[in-house]
C-alpha atoms as a PDB file:
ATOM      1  CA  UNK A   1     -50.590  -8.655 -28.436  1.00  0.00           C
ATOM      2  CA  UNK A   2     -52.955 -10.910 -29.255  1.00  0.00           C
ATOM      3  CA  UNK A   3     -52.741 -14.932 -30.606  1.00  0.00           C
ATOM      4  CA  UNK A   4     -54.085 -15.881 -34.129  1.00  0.00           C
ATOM      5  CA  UNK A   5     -54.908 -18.756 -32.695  1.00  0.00           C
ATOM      6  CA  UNK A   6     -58.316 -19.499 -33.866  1.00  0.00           C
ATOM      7  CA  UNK A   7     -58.463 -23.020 -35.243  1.00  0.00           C
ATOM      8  CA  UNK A   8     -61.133 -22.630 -37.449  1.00  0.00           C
ATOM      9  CA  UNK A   9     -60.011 -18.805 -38.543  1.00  0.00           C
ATOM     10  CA  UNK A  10     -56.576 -20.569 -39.577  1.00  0.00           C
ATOM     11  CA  UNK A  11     -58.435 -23.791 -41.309  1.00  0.00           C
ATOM     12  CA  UNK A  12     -58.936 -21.733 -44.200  1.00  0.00           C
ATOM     13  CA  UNK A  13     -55.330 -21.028 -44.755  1.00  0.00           C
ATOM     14  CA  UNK A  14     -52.997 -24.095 -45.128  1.00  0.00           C
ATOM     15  CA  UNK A  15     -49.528 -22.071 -44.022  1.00  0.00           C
ATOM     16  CA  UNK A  16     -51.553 -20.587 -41.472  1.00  0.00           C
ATOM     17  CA  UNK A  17     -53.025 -23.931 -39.841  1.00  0.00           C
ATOM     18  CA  UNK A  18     -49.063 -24.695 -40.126  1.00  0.00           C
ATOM     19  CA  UNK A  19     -47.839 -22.226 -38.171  1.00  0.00           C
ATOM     20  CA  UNK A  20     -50.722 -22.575 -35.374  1.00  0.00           C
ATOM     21  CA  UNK A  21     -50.182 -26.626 -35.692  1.00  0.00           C
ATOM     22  CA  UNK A  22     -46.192 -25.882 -34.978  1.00  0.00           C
ATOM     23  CA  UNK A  23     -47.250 -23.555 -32.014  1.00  0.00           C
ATOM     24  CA  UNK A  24     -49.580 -25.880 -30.766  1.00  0.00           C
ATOM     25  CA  UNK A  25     -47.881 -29.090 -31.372  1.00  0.00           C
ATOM     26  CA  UNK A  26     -44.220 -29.008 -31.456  1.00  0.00           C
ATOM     27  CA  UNK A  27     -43.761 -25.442 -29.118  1.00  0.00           C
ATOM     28  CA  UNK A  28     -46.094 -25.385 -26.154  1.00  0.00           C
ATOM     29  CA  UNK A  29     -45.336 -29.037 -25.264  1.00  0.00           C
ATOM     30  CA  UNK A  30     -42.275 -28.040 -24.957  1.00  0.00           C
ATOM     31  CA  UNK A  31     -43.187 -25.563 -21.832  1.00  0.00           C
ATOM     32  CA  UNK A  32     -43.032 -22.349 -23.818  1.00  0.00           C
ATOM     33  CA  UNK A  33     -45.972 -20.503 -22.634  1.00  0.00           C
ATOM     34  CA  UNK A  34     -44.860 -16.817 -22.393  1.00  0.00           C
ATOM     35  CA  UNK A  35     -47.369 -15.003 -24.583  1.00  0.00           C
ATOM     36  CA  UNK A  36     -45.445 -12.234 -26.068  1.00  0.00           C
ATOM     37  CA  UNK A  37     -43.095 -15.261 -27.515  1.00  0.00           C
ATOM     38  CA  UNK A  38     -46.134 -17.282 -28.642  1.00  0.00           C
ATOM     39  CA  UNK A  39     -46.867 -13.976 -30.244  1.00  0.00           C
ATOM     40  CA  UNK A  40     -43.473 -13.559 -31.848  1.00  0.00           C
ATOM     41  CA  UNK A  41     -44.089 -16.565 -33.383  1.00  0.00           C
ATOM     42  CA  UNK A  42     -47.214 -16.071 -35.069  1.00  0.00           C
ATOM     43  CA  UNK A  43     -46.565 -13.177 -36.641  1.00  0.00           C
ATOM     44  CA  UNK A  44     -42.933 -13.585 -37.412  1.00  0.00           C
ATOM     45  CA  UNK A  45     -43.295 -15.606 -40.952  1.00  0.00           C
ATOM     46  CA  UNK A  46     -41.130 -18.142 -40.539  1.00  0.00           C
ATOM     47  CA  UNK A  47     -41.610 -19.418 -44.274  1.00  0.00           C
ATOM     48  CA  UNK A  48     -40.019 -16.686 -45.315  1.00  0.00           C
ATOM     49  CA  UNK A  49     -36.769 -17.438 -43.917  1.00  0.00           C
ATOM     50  CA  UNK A  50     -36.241 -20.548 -45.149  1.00  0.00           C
ATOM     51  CA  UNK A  51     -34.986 -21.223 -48.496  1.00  0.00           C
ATOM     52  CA  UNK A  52     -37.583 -22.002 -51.692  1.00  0.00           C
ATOM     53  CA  UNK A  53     -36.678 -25.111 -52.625  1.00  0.00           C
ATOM     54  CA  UNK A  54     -37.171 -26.463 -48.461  1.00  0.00           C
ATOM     55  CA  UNK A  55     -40.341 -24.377 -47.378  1.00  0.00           C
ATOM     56  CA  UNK A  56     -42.396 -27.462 -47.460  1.00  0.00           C
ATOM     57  CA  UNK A  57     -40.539 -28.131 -44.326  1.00  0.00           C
ATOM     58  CA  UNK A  58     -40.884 -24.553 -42.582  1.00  0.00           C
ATOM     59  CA  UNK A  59     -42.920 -25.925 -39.427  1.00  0.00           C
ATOM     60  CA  UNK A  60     -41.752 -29.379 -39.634  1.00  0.00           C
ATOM     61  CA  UNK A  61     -39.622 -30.183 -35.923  1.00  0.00           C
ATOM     62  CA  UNK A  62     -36.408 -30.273 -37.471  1.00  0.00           C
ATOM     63  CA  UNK A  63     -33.196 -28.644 -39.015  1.00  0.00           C
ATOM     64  CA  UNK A  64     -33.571 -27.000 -42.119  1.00  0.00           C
ATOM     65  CA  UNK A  65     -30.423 -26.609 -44.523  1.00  0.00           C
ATOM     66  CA  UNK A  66     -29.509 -23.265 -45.785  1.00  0.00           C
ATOM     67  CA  UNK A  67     -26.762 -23.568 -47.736  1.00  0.00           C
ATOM     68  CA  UNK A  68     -24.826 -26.371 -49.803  1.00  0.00           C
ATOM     69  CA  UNK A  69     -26.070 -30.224 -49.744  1.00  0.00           C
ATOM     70  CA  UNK A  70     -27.910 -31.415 -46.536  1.00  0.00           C
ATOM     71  CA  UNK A  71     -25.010 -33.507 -45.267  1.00  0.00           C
ATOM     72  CA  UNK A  72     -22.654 -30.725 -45.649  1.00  0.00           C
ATOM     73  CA  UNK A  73     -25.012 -28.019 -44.000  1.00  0.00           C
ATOM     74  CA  UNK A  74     -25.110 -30.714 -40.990  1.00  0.00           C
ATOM     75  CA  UNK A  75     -21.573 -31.164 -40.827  1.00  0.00           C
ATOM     76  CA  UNK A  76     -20.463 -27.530 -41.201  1.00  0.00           C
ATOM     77  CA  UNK A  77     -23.608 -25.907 -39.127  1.00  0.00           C
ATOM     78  CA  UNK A  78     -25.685 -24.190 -41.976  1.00  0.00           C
ATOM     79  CA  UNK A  79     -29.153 -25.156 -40.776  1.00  0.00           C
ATOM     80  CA  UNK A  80     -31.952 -23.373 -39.413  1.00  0.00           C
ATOM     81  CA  UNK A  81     -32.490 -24.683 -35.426  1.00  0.00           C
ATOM     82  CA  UNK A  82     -35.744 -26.400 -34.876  1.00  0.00           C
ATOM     83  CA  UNK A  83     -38.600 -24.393 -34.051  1.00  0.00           C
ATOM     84  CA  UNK A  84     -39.633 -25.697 -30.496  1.00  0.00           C
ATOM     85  CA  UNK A  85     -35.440 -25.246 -29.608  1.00  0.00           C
ATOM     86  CA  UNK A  86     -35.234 -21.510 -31.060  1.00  0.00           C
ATOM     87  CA  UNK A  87     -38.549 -21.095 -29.202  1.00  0.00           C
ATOM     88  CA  UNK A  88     -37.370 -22.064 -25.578  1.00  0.00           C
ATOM     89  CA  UNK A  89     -34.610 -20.136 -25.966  1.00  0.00           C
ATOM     90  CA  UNK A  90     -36.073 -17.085 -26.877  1.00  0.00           C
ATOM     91  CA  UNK A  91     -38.183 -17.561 -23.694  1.00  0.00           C
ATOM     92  CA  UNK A  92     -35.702 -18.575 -21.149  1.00  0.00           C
ATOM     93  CA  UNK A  93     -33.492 -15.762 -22.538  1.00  0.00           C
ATOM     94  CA  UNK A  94     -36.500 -13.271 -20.724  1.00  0.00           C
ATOM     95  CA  UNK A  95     -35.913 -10.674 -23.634  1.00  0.00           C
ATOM     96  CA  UNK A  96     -36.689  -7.077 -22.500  1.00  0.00           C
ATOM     97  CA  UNK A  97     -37.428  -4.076 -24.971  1.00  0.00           C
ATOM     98  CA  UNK A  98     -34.373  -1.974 -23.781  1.00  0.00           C
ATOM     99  CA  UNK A  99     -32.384  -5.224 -24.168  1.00  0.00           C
ATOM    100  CA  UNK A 100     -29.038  -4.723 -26.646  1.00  0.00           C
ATOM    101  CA  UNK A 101     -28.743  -7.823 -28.019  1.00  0.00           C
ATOM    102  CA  UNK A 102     -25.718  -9.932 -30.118  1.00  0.00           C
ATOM    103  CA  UNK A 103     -26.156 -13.135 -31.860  1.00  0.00           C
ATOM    104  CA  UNK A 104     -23.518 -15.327 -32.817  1.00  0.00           C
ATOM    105  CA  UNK A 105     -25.235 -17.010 -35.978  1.00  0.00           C
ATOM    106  CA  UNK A 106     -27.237 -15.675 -38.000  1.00  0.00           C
ATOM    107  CA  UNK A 107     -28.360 -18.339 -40.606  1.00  0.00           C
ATOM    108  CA  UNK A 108     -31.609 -17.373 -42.339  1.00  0.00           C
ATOM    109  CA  UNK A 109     -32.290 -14.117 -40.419  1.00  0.00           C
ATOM    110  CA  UNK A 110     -35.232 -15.965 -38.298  1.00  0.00           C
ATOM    111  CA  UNK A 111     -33.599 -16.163 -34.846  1.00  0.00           C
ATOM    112  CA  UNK A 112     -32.405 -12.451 -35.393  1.00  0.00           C
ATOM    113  CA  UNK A 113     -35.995 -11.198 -36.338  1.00  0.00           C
ATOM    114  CA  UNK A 114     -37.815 -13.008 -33.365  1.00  0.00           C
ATOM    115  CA  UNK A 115     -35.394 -11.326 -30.955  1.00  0.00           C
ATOM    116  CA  UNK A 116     -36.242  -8.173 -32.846  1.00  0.00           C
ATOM    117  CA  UNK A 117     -39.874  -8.736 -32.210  1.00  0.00           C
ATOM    118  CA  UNK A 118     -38.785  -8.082 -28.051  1.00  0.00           C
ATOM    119  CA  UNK A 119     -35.499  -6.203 -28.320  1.00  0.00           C
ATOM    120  CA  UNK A 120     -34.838  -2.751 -28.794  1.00  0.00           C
ATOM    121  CA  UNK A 121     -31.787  -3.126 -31.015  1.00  0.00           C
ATOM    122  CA  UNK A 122     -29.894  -6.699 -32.468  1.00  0.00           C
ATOM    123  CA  UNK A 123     -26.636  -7.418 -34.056  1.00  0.00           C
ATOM    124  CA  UNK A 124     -26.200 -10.446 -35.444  1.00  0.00           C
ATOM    125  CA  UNK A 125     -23.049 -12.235 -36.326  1.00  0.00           C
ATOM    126  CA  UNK A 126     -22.457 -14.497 -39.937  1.00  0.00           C
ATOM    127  CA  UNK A 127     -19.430 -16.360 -40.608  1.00  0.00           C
ATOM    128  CA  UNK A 128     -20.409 -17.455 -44.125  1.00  0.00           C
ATOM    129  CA  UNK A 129     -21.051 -14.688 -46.544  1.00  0.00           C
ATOM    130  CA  UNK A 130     -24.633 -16.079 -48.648  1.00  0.00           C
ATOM    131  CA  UNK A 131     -25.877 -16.986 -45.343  1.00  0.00           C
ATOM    132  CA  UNK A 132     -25.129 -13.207 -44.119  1.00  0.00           C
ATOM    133  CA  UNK A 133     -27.142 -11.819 -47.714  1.00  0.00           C
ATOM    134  CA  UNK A 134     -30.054 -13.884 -47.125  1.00  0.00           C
ATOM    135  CA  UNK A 135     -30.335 -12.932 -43.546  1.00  0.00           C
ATOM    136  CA  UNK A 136     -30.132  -9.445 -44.815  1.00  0.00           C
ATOM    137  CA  UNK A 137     -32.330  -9.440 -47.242  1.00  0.00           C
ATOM    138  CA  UNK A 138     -35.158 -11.976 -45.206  1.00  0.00           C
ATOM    139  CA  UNK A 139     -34.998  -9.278 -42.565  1.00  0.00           C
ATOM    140  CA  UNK A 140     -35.381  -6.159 -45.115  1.00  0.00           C
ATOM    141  CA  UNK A 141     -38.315  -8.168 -46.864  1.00  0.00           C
ATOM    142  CA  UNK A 142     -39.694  -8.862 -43.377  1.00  0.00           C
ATOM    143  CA  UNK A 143     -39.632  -5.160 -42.694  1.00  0.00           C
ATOM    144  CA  UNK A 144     -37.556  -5.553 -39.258  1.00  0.00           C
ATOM    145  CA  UNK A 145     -35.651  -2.633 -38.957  1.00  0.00           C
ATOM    146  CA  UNK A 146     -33.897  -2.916 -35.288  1.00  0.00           C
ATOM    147  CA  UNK A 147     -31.730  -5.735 -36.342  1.00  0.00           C
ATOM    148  CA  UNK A 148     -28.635  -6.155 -38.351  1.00  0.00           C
ATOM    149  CA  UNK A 149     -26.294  -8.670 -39.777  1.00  0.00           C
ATOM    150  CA  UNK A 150     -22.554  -8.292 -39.709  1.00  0.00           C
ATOM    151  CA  UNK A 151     -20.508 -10.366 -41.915  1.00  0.00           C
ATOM    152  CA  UNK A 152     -17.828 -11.875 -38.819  1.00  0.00           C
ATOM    153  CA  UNK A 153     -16.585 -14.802 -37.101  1.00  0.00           C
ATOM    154  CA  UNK A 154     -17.969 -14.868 -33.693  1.00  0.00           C
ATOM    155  CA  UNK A 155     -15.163 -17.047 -32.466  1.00  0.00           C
ATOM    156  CA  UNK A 156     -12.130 -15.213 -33.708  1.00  0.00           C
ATOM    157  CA  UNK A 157     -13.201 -11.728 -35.043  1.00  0.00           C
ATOM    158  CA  UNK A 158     -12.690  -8.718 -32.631  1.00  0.00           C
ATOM    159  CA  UNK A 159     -15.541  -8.721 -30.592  1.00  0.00           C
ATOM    160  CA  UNK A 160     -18.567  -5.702 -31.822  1.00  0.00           C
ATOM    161  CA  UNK A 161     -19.239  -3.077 -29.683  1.00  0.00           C
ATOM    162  CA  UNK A 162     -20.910  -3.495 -26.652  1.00  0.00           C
ATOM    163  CA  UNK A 163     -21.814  -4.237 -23.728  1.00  0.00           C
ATOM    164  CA  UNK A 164     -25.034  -6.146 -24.290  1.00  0.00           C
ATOM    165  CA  UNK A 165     -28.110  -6.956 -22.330  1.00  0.00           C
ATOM    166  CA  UNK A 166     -28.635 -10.453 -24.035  1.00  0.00           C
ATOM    167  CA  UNK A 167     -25.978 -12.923 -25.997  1.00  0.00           C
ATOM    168  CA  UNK A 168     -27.757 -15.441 -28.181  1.00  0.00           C
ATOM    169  CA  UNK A 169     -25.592 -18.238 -29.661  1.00  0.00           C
ATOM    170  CA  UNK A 170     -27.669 -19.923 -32.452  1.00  0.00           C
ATOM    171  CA  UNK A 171     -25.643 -23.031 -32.463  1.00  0.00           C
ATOM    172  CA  UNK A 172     -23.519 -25.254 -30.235  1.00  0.00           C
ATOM    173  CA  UNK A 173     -20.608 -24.834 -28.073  1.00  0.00           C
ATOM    174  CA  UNK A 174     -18.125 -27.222 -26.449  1.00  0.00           C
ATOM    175  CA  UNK A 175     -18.259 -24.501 -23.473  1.00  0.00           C
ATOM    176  CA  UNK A 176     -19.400 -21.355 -23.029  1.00  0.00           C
ATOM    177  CA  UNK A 177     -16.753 -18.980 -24.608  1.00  0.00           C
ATOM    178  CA  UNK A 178     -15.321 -16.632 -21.745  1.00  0.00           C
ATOM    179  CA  UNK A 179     -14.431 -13.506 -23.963  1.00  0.00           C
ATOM    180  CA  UNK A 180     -18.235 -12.908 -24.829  1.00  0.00           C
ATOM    181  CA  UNK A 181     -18.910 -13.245 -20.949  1.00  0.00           C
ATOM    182  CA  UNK A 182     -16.949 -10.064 -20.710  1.00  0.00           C
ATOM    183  CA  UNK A 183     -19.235  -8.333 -23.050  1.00  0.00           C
ATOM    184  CA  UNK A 184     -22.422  -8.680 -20.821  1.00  0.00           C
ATOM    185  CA  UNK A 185     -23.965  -5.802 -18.776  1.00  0.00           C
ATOM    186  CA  UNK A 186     -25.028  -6.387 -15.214  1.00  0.00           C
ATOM    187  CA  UNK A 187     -27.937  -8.550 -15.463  1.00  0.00           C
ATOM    188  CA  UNK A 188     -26.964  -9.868 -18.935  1.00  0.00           C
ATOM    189  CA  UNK A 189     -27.694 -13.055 -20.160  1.00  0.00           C
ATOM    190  CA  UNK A 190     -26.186 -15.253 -22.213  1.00  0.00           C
ATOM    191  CA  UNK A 191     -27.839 -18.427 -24.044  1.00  0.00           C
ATOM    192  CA  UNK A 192     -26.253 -21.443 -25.989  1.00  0.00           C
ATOM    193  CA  UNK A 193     -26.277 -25.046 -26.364  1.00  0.00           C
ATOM    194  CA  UNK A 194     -23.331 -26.297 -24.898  1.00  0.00           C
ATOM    195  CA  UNK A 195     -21.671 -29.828 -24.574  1.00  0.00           C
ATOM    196  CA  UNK A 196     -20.502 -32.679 -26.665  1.00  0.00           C
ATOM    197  CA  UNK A 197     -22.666 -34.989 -29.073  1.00  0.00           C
ATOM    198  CA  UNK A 198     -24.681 -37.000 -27.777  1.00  0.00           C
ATOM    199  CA  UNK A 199     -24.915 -34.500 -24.227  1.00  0.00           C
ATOM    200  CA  UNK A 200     -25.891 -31.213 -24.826  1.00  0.00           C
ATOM    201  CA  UNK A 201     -27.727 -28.806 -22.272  1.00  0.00           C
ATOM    202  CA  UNK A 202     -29.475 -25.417 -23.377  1.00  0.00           C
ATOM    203  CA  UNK A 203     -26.985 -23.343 -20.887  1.00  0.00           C
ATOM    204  CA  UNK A 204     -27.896 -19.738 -19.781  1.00  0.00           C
ATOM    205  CA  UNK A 205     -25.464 -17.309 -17.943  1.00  0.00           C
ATOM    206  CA  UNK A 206     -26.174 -13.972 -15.982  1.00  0.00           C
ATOM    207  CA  UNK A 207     -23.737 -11.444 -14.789  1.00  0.00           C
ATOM    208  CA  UNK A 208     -23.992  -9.891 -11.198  1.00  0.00           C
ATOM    209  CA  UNK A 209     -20.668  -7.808 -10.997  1.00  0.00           C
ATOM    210  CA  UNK A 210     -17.768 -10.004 -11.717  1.00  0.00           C
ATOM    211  CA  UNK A 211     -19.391 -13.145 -11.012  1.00  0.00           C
ATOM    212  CA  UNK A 212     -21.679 -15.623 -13.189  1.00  0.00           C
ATOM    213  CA  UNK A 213     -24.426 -17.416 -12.258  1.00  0.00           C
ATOM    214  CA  UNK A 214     -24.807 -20.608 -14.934  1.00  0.00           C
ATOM    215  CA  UNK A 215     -28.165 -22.915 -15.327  1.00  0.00           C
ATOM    216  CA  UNK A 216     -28.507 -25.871 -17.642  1.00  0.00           C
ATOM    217  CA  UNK A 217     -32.301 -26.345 -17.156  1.00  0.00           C
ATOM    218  CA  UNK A 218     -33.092 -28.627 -20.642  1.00  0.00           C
ATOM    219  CA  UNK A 219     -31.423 -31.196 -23.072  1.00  0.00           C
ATOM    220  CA  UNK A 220     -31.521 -30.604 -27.013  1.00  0.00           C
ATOM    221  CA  UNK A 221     -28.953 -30.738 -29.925  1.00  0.00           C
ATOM    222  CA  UNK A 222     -27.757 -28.510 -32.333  1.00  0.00           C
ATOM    223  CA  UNK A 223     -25.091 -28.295 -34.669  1.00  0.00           C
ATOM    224  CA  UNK A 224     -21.510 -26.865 -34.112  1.00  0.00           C
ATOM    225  CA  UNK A 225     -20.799 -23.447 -34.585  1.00  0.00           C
ATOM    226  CA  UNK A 226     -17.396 -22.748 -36.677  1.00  0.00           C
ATOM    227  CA  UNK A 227     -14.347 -21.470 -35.233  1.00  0.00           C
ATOM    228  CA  UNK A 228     -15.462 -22.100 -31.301  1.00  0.00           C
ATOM    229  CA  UNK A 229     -12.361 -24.111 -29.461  1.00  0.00           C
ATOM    230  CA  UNK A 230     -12.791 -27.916 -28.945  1.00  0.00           C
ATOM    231  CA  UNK A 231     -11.579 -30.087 -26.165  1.00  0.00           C
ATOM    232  CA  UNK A 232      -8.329 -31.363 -27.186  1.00  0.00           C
ATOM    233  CA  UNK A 233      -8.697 -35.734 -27.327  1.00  0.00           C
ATOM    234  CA  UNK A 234      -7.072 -37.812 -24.577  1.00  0.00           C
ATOM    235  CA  UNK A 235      -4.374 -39.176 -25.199  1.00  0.00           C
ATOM    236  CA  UNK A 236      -2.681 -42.463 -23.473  1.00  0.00           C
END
């Protein structure tokens, strides 16, 4: 595939001098520089997947809120991840097209359809039932047929089918949950943000037979996803 990525081609356009500015600006600084993912990118319309009344921020470098008031989308983890953070992981993740791949989080639908744009098949996991209907119906409009969006808890549900090439949790963790371990193949990887606010590392996780090799190469935020356990406090 080949990059829109023709500044004066994209002047024209105001979204699409967005989209190339995000790229350009807020993604490859960030050392994502794997082409099929810059390519994802382009062509995956990220405006889309945002709600109306906050597409003025679609390529801004920050959280968008999907559902409810802004400090209660923070608190409860209904935002869209920033670009550059959704970016890196889908590049560190080193998606395949045979890859089988679950997401715990599926928000707007966005994460789900870039990891369409390299997988041959995605699940996606929603805890909170508008967010699950948008998703839906962002992906139908989108036209992304290999992924789907399962109304579930992630934490607490029985666990889908499986085993899967690729785990993608779109949110953060106080530690990577063992039970989804379980569900990789050999060679799977998972991905999440894991730690406690203000530390957080972008953590990734591959399976060789019944062991687990773990790297934490990058720092970021992210909001908590519901339902995962939390260290209990100390107590003197």
């Amino acid at each position: 595939m080949n990059m829109p990525l023709n500044t004066s081609a994209n002047a024209s356009d105001p979204i699409e001098q967005a989209r190339f500015n995000m790229i350009q600006q807020q993604i490859r600084p960030w050392d994502v520089l794997d082409l099929d993912v810059l390519d994802a990118l382009a062509e995956v319309r990220r405006e889309e997947f945002v709600p109306p009344e906050h597409q003025g921020l679609a390529f801004m470098d920050i959280e968008i809120p999907l559902h409810g008031a802004p400090d209660e989308a923070a608190q409860k983890g209904w935002n869209m991840l920033a670009p550059r953070v959704e970016a890196r992981m889908l590049q560190d993740l080193q998606i395949l097209p045979t890859d089988k791949v679950l997401e715990i989080g599926a928000g707007s639908g966005y994460m789900a359809a870039l990891l369409a744009s390299q997988a041959r098949q995605v699940l996606s996991l929603e805890i909170v039932p508008e967010l699950a209907e948008m998703a839906r119906e962002n992906l139908l409009s989108a036209g992304i047929a290999n992924a789907t969006v399962r109304l579930a808890d992630g934490a607490t549900d029985p666990l889908p089918e499986g085993p899967f090439d690729v785990i993608v949790l779109s949110g953060s963790v106080a530690e990577v949950p063992p039970a989804l371990l379980q569900k990789l193949t050999e060679g799977g990887r998972l991905g999440a943000i894991v730690g406690l606010n203000p530390v957080m590392r972008a953590t990734f996780v591959r399976r060789k037979g019944n062991n687990f090799e773990t790297t934490a190469p990058w720092d970021t935020m992210a909001p908590r996803l519901v339902g995962f356990p939390e260290p209990s406090p100390f107590k003197f």
